[in-house]
N, C-alpha and C. Protein backbone atom coordinates (compact mmCIF):
# COMPACT_ATOMS: atom_id res chain seq x y z
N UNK A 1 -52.34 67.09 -55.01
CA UNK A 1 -51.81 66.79 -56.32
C UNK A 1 -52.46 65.51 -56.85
N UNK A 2 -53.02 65.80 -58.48
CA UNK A 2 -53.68 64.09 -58.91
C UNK A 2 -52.53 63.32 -58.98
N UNK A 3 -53.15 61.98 -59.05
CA UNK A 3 -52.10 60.84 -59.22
C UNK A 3 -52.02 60.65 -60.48
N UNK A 4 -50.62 60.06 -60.78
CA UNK A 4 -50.23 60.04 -62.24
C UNK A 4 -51.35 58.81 -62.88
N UNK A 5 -51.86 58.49 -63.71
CA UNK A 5 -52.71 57.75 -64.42
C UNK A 5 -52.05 56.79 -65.26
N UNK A 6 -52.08 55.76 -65.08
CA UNK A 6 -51.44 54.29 -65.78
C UNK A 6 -52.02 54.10 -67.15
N UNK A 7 -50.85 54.34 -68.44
CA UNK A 7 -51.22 53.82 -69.32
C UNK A 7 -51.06 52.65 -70.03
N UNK A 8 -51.95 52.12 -70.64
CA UNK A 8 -51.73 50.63 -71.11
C UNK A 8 -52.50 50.54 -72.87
N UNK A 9 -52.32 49.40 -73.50
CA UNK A 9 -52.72 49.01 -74.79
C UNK A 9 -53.59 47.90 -74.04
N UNK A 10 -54.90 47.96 -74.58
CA UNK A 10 -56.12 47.32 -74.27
C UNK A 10 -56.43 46.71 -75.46
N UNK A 11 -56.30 45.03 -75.50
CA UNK A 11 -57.50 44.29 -77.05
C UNK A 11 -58.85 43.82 -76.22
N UNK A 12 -59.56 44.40 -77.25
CA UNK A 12 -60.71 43.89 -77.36
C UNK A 12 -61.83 43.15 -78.42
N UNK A 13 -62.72 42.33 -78.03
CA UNK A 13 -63.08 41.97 -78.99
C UNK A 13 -64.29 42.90 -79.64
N UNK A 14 -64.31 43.12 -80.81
CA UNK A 14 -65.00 44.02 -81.81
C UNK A 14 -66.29 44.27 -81.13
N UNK A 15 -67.10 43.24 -80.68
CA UNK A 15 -68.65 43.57 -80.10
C UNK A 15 -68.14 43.99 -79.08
N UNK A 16 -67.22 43.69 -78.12
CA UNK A 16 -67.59 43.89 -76.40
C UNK A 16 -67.03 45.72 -76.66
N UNK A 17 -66.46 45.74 -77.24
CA UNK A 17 -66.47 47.20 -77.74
C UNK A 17 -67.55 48.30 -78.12
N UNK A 18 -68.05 47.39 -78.99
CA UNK A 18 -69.24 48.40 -79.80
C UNK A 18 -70.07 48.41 -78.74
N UNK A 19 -70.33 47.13 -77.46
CA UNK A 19 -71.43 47.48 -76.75
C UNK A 19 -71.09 48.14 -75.53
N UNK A 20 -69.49 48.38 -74.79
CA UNK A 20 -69.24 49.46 -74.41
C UNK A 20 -68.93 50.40 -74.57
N UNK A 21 -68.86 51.06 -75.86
CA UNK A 21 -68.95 52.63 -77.07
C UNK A 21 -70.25 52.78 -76.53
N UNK A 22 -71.40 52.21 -76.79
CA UNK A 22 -72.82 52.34 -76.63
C UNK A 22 -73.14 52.68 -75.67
N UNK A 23 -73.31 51.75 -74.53
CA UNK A 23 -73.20 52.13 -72.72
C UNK A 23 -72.50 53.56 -72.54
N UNK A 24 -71.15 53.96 -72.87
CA UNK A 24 -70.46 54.89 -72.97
C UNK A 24 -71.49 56.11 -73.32
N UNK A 25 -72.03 55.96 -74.28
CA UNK A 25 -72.54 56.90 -75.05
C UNK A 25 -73.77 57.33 -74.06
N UNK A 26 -74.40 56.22 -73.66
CA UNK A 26 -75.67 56.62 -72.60
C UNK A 26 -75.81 57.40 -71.74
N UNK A 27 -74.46 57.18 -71.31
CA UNK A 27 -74.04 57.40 -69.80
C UNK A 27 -73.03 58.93 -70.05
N UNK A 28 -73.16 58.93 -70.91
CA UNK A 28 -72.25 60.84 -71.48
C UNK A 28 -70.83 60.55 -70.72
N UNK A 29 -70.01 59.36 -71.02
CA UNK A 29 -69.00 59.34 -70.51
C UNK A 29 -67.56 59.02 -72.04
N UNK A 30 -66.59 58.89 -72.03
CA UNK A 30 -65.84 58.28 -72.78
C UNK A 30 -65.71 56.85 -72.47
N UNK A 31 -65.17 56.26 -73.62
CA UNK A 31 -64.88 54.92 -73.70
C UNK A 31 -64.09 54.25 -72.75
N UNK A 32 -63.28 54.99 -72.37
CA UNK A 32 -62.33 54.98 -71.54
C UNK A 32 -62.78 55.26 -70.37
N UNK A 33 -63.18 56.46 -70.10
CA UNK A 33 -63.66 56.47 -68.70
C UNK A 33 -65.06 55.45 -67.71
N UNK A 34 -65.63 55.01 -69.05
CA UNK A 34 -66.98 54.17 -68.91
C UNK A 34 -65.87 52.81 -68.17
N UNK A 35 -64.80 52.29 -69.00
CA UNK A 35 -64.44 50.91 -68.05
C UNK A 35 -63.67 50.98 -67.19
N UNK A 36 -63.15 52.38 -66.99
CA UNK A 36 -62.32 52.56 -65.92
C UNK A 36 -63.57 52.47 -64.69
N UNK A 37 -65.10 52.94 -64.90
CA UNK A 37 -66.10 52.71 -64.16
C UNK A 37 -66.52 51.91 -63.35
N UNK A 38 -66.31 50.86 -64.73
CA UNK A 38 -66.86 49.67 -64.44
C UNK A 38 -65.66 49.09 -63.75
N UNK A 39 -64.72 49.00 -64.03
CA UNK A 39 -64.12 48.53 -63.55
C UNK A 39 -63.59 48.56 -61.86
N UNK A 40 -64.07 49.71 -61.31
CA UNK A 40 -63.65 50.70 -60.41
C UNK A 40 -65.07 50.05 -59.15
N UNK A 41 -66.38 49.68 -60.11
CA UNK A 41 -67.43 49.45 -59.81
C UNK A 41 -67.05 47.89 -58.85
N UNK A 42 -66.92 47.08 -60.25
CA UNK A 42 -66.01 45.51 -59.77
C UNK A 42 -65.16 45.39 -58.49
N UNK A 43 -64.77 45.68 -58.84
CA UNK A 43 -63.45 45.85 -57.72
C UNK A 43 -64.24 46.13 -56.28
N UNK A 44 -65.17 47.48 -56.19
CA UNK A 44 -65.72 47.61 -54.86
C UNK A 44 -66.60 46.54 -54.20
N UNK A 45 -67.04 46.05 -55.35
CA UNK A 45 -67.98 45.13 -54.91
C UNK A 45 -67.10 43.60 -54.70
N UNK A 46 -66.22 43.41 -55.24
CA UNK A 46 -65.59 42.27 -54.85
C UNK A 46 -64.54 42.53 -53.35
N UNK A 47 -64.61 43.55 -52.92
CA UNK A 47 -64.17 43.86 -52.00
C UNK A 47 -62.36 44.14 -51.92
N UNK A 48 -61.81 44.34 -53.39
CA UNK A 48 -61.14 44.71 -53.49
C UNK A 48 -59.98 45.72 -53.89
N UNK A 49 -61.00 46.77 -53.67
CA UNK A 49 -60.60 48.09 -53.76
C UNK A 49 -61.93 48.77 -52.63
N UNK A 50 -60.96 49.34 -51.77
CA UNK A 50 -61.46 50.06 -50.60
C UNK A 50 -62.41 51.33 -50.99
N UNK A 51 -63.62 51.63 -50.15
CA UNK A 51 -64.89 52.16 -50.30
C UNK A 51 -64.26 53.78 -50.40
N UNK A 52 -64.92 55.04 -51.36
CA UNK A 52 -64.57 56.10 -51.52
C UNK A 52 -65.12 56.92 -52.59
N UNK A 53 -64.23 57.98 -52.93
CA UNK A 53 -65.19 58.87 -53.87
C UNK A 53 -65.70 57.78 -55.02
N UNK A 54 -66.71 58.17 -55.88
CA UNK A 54 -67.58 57.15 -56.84
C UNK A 54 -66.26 57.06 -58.05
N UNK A 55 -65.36 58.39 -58.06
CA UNK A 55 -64.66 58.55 -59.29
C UNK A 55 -63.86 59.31 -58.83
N UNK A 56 -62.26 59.20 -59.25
CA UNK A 56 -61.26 60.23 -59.00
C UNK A 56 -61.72 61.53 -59.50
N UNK A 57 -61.12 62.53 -59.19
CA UNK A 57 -61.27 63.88 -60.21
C UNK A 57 -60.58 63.68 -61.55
N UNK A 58 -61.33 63.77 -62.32
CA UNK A 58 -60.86 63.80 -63.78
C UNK A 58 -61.34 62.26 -64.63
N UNK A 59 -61.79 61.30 -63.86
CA UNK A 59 -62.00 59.60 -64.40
C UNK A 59 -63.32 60.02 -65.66
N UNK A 60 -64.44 60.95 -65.00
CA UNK A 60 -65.52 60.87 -66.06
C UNK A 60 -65.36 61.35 -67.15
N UNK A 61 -64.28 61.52 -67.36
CA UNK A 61 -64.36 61.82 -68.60
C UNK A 61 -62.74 62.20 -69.54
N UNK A 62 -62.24 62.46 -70.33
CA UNK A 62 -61.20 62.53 -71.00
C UNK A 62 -60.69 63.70 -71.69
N UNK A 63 -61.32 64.88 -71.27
CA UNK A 63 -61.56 66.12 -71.81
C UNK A 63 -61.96 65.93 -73.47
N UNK A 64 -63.06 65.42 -73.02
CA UNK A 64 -64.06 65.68 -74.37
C UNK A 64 -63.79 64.52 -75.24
N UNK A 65 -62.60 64.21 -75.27
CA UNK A 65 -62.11 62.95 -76.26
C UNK A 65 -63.24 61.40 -76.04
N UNK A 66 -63.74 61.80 -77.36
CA UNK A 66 -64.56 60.19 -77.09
C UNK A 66 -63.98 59.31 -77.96
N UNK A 67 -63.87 58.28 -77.04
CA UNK A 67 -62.65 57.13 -77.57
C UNK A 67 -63.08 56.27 -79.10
């Protein structure tokens, strides 16, 4: 069974946006799923989130919804 997915209200500032829309866009991912990435990325490398699949089932993407 997937795990339920945490929702939250995210501010950002106007560029750090437009330049992760962009990245997003490169990478054929959603907006959303691009910093859940990165973020997912961070974390491994700071050693604080334990080593495993690259992405849950379902993270790359948002069913089609680009943020």
């Amino acid at each position: 069974m997937a795990k339920e997915r945490k929702s939250f209200p995210l501010r950002l500032d106007p560029e750090i946006y437009q330049a992760i829309e962009q990245w997003a866009g490169d990478e054929f991912r959603s907006v959303n799923a691009h910093i859940e990435f990165l973020l997912r990325e961070s974390l491994r490398k700071s050693g604080r989130l334990k080593r495993g699949p690259a992405t849950p089932q379902g993270a790359d993407g948002d069913g089609g919804n680009k943020d």
